[in-house]
C-alpha atoms as a PDB file:
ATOM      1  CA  UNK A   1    -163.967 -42.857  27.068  1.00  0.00           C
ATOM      2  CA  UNK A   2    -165.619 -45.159  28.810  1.00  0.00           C
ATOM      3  CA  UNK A   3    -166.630 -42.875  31.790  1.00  0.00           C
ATOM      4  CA  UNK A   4    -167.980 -40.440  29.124  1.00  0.00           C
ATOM      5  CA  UNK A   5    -170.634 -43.348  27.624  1.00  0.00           C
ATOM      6  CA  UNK A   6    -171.303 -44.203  31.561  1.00  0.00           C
ATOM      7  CA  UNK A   7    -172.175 -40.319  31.982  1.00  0.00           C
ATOM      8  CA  UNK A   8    -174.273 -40.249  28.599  1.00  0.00           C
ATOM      9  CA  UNK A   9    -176.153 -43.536  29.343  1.00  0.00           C
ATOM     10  CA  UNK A  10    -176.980 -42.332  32.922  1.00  0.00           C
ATOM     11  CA  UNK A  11    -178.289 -39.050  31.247  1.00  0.00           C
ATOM     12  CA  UNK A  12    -180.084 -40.877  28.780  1.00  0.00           C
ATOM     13  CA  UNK A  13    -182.352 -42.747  31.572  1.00  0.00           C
ATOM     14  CA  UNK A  14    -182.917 -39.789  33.554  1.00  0.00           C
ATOM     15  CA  UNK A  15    -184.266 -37.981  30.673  1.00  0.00           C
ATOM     16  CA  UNK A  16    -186.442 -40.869  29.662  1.00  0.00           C
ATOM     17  CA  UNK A  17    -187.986 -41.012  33.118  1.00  0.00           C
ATOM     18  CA  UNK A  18    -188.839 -37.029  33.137  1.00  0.00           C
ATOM     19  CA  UNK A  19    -190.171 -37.487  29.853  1.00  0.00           C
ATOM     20  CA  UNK A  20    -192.760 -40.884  31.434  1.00  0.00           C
ATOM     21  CA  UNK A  21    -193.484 -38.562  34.643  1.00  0.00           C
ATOM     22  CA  UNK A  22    -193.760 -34.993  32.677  1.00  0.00           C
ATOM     23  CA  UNK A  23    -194.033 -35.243  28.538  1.00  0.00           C
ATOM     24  CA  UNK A  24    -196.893 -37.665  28.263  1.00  0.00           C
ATOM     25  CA  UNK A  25    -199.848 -35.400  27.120  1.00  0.00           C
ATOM     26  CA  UNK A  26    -202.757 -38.175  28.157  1.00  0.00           C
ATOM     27  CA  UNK A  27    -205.593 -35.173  28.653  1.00  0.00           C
ATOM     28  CA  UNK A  28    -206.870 -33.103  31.935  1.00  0.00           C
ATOM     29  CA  UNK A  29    -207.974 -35.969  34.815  1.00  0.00           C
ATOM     30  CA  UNK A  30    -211.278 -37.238  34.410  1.00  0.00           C
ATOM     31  CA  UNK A  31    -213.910 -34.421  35.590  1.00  0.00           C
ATOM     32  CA  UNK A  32    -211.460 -31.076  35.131  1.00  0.00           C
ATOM     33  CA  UNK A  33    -210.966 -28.972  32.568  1.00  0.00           C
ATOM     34  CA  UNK A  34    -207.728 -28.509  30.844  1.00  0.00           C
ATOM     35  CA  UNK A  35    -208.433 -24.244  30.544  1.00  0.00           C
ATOM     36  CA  UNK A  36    -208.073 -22.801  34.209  1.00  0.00           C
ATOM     37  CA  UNK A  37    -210.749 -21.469  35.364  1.00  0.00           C
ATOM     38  CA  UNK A  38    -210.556 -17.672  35.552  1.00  0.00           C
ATOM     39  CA  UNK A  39    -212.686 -15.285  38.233  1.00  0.00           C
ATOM     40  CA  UNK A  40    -215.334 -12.916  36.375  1.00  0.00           C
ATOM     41  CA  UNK A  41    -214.379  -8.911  35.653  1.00  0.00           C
ATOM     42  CA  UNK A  42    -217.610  -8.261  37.603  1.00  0.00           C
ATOM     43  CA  UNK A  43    -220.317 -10.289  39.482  1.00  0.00           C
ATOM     44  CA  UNK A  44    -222.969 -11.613  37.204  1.00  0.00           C
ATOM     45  CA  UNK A  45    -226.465  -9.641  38.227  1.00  0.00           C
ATOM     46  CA  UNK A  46    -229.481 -11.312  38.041  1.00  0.00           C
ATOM     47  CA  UNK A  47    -231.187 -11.381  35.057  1.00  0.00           C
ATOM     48  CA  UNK A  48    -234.828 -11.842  36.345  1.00  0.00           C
ATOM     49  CA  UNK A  49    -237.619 -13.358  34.659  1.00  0.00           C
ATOM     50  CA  UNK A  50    -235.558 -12.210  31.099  1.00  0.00           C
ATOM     51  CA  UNK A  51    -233.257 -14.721  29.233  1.00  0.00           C
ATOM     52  CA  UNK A  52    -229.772 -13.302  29.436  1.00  0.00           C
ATOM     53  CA  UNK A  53    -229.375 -12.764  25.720  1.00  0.00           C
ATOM     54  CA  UNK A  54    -233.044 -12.067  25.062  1.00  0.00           C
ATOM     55  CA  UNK A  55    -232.985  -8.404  23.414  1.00  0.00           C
ATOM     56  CA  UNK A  56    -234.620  -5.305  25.444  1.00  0.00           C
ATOM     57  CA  UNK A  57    -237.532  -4.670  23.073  1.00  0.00           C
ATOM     58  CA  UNK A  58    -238.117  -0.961  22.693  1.00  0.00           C
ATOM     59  CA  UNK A  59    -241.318   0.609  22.970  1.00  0.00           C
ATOM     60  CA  UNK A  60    -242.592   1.535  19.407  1.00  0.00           C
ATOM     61  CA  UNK A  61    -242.870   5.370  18.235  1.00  0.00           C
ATOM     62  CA  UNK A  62    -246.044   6.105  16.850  1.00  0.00           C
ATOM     63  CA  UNK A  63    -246.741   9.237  14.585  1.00  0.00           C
ATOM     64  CA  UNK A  64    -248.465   9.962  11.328  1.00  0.00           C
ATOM     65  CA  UNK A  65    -252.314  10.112  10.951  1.00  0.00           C
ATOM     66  CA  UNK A  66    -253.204   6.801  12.886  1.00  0.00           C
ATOM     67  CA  UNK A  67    -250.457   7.640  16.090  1.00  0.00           C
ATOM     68  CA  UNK A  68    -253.177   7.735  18.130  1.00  0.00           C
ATOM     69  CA  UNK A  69    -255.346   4.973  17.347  1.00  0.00           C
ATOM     70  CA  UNK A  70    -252.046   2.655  16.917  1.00  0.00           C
ATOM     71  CA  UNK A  71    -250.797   3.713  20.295  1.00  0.00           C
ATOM     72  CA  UNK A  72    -254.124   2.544  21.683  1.00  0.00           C
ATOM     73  CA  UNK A  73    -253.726  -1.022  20.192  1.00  0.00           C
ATOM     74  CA  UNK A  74    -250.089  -0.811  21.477  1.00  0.00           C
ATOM     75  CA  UNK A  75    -251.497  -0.193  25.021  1.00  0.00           C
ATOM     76  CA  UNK A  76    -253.574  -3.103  24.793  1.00  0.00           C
ATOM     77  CA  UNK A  77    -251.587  -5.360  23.299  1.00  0.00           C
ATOM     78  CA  UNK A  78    -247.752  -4.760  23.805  1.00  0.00           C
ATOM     79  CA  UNK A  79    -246.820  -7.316  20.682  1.00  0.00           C
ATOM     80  CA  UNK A  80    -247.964  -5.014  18.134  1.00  0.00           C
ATOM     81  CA  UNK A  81    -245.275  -3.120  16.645  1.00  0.00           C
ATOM     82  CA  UNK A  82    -245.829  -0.938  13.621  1.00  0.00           C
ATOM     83  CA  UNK A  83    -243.181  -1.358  11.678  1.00  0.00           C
ATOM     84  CA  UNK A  84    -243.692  -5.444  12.244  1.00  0.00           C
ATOM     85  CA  UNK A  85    -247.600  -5.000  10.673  1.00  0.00           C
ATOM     86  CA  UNK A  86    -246.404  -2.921   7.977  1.00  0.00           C
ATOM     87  CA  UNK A  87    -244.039  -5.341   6.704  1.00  0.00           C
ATOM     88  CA  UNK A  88    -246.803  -8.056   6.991  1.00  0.00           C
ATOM     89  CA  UNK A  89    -249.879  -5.801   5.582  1.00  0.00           C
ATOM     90  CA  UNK A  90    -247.480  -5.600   2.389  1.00  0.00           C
ATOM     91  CA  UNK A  91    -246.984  -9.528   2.818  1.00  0.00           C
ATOM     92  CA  UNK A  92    -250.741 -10.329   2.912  1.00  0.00           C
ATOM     93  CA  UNK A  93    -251.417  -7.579  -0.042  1.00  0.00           C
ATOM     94  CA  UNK A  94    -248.696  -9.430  -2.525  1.00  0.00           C
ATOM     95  CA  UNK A  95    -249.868 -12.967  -1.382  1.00  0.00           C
ATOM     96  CA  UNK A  96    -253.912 -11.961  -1.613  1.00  0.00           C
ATOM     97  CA  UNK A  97    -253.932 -10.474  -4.841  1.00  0.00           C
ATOM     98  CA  UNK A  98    -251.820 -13.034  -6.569  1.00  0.00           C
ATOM     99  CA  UNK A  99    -253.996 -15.748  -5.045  1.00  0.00           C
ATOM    100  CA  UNK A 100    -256.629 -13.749  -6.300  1.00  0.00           C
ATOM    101  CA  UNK A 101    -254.879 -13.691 -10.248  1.00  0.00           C
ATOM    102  CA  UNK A 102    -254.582 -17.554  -9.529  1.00  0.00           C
ATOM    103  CA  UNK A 103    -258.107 -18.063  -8.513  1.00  0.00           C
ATOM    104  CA  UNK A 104    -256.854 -19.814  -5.524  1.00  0.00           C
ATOM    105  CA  UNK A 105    -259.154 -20.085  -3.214  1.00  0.00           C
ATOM    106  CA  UNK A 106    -257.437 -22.520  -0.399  1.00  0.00           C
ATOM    107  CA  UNK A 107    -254.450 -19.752  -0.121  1.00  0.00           C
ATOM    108  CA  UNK A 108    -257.450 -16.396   0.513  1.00  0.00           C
ATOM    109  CA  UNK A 109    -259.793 -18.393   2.941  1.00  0.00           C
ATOM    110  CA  UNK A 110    -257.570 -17.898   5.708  1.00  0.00           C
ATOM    111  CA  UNK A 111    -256.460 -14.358   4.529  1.00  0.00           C
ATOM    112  CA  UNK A 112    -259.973 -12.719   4.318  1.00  0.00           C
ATOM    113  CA  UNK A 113    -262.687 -12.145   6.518  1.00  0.00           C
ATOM    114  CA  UNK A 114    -266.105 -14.395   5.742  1.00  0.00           C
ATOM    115  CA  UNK A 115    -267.918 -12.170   3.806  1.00  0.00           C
ATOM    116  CA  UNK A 116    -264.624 -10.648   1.959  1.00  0.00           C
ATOM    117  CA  UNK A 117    -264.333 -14.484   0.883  1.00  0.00           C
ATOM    118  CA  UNK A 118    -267.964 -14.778  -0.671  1.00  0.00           C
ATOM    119  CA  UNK A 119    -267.541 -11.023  -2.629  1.00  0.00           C
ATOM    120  CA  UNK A 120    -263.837 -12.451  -4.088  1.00  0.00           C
ATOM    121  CA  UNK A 121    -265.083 -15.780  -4.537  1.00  0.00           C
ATOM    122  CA  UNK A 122    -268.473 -14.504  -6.857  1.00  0.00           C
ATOM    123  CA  UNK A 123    -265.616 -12.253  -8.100  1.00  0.00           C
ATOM    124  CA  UNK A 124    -263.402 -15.450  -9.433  1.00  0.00           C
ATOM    125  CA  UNK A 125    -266.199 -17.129 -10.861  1.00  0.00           C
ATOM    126  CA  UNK A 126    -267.894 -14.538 -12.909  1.00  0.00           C
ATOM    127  CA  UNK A 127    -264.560 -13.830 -14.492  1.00  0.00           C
ATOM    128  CA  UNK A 128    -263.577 -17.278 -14.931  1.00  0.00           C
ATOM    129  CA  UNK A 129    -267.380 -17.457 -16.829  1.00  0.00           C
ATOM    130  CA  UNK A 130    -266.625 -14.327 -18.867  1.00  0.00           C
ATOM    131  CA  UNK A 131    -262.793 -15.701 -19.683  1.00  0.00           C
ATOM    132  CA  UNK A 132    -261.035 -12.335 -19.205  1.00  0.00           C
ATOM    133  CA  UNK A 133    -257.409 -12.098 -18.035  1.00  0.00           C
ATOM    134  CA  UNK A 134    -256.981 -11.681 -14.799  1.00  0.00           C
ATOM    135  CA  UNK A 135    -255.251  -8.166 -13.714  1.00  0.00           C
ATOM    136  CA  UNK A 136    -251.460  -9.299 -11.690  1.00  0.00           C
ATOM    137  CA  UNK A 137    -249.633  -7.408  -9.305  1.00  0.00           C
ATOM    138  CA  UNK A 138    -246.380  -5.921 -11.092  1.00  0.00           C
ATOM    139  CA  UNK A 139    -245.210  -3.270  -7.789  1.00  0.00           C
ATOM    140  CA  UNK A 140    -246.217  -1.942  -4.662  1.00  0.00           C
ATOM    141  CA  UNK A 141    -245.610   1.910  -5.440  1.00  0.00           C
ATOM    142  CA  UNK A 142    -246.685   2.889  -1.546  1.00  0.00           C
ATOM    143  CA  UNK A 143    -247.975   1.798   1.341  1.00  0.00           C
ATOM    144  CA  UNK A 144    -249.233   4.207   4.174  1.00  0.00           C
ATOM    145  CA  UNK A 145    -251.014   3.647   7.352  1.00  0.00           C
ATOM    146  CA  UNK A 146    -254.136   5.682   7.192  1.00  0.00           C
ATOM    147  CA  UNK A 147    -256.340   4.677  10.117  1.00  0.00           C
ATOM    148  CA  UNK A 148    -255.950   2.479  13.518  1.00  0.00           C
ATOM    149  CA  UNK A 149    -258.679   1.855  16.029  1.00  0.00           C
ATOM    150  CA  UNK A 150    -259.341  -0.556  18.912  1.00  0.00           C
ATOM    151  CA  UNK A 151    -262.959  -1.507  19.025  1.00  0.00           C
ATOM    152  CA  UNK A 152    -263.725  -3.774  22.195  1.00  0.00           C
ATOM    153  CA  UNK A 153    -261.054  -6.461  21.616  1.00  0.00           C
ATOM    154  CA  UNK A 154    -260.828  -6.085  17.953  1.00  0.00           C
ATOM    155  CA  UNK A 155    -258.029  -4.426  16.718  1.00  0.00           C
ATOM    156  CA  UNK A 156    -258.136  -2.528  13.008  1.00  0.00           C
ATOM    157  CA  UNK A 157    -255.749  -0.858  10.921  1.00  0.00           C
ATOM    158  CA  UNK A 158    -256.844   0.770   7.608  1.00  0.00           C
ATOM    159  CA  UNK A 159    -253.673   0.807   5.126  1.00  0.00           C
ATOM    160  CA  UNK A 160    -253.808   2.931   1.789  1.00  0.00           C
ATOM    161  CA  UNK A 161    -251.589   0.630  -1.336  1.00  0.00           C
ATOM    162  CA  UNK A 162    -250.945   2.384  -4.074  1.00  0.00           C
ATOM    163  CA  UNK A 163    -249.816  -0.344  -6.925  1.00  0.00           C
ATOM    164  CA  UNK A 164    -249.611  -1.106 -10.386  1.00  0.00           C
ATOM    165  CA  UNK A 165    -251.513  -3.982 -12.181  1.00  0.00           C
ATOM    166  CA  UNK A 166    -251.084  -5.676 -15.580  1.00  0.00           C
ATOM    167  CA  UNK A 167    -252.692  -8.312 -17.606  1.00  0.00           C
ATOM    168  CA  UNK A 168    -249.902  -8.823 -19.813  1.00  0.00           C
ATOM    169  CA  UNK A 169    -251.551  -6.237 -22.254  1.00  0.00           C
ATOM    170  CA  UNK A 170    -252.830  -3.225 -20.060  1.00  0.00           C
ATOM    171  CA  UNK A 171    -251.169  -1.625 -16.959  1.00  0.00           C
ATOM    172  CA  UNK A 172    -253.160   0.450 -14.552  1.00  0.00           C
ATOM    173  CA  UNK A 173    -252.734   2.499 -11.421  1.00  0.00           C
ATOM    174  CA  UNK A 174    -255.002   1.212  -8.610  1.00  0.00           C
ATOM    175  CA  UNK A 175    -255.329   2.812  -4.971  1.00  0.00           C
ATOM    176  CA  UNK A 176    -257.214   1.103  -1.986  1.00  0.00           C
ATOM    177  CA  UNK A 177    -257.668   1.230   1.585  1.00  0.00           C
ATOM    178  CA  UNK A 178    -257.208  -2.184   2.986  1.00  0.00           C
ATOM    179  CA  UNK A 179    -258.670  -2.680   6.684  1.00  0.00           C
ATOM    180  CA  UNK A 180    -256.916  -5.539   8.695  1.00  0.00           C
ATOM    181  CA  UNK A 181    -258.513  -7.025  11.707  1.00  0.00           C
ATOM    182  CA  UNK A 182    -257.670  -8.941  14.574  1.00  0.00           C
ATOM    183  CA  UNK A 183    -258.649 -10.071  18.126  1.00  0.00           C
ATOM    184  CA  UNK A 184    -256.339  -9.134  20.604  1.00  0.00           C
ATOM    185  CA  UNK A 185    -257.165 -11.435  22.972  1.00  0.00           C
ATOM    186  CA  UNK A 186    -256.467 -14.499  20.264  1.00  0.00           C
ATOM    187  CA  UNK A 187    -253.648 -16.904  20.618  1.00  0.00           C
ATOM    188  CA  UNK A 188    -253.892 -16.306  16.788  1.00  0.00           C
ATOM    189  CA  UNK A 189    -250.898 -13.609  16.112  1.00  0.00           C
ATOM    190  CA  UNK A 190    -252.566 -13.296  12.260  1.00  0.00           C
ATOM    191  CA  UNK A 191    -254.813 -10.741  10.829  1.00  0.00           C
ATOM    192  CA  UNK A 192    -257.124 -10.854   8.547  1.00  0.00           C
ATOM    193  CA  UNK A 193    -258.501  -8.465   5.334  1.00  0.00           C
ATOM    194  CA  UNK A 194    -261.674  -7.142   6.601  1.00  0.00           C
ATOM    195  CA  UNK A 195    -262.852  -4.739   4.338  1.00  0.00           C
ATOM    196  CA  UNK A 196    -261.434  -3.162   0.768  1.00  0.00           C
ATOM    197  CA  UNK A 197    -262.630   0.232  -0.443  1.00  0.00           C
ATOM    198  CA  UNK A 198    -261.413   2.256  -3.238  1.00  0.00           C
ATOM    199  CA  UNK A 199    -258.948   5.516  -2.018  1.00  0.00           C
ATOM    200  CA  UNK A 200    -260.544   8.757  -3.082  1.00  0.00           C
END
């Protein structure tokens, strides 16, 4: 009996000293990592003058009426993307006319060109002097790209809307080219409503 509590108390101490040198969980040593490190599938290539995770952006495809004149801009200016300015004419169409409903004129000064600002400003005031309802944009029903051109360094892009007003009382079709312009050689990425003209 007694050899057998000898035998157990000497196993007891050797198990508490492997569990001191080998259980204790106190964390990696200072400066390594607990994960080993593990060799790459395949060498890393250089990525160049890219980011690593930037996304390849793909070159544009132009067709419909203006292919060649938005091509042309594209050429000059490899930022412009179609697709990009289509999303942002219809943008700058919703935001104009309903600053236009509002009568607010700190929200179109930016928008429009100079002398687009003067016509829609006279255009404010001699309806806020005659007190008729202004008409509010209620859906864009289309929006087409009719017309591109690169004159010197000023880019232009004529857009056909086809929407539907209201005034709370009467709805009515409307359809208008809107010409957007902008200098290509601008840090300013934004264009501007340069001209409106009823579609025929």
């Amino acid at each position: 009996m007694i050899e057998v509590l000898i035998a157990a108390a000497v196993a007891l101490f050797v198990l508490s000293r492997l569990y001191v040198a080998l259980g204790r969980d106190d964390g990696p040593p200072e400066g390594r990592s607990r994960t080993p490190a593990r060799a790459p599938a395949t060498s890393p290539m250089p990525s160049g003058p890219r980011e690593q995770d930037e996304p390849v952006r793909q070159r544009p495809i132009f067709h419909g009426p203006a292919a060649t004149g938005l091509e042309t801009i594209y050429e000059a200016d490899e930022t412009f993307h179609p697709d990009e300015f289509r999303n942002g004419a219809r943008a700058a169409y919703e935001m104009i006319l309903a600053a236009y409903a509002s009568g607010d004129r700190k929200t179109l000064k930016p928008l429009l060109d100079d002398d687009v600002f003067e016509a829609w400003d006279a255009a404010i005031k001699e309806r806020d002097q005659s007190g008729e309802d202004p008409f509010e944009l209620l859906r864009v029903r289309k929006l087409e790209i009719e017309d591109a051109e690169l004159d010197g360094s000023v880019a232009r892009v004529m857009v056909r809307f086809e929407a539907e007003l209201g005034d709370g009382e009467t709805t009515r079709a409307t359809q208008d080219i809107w010409t957007f312009k902008r200098d290509i050689t601008s840090s300013d990425p934004n264009w501007v409503l340069d001209d409106v003209e009823t579609a025929t």
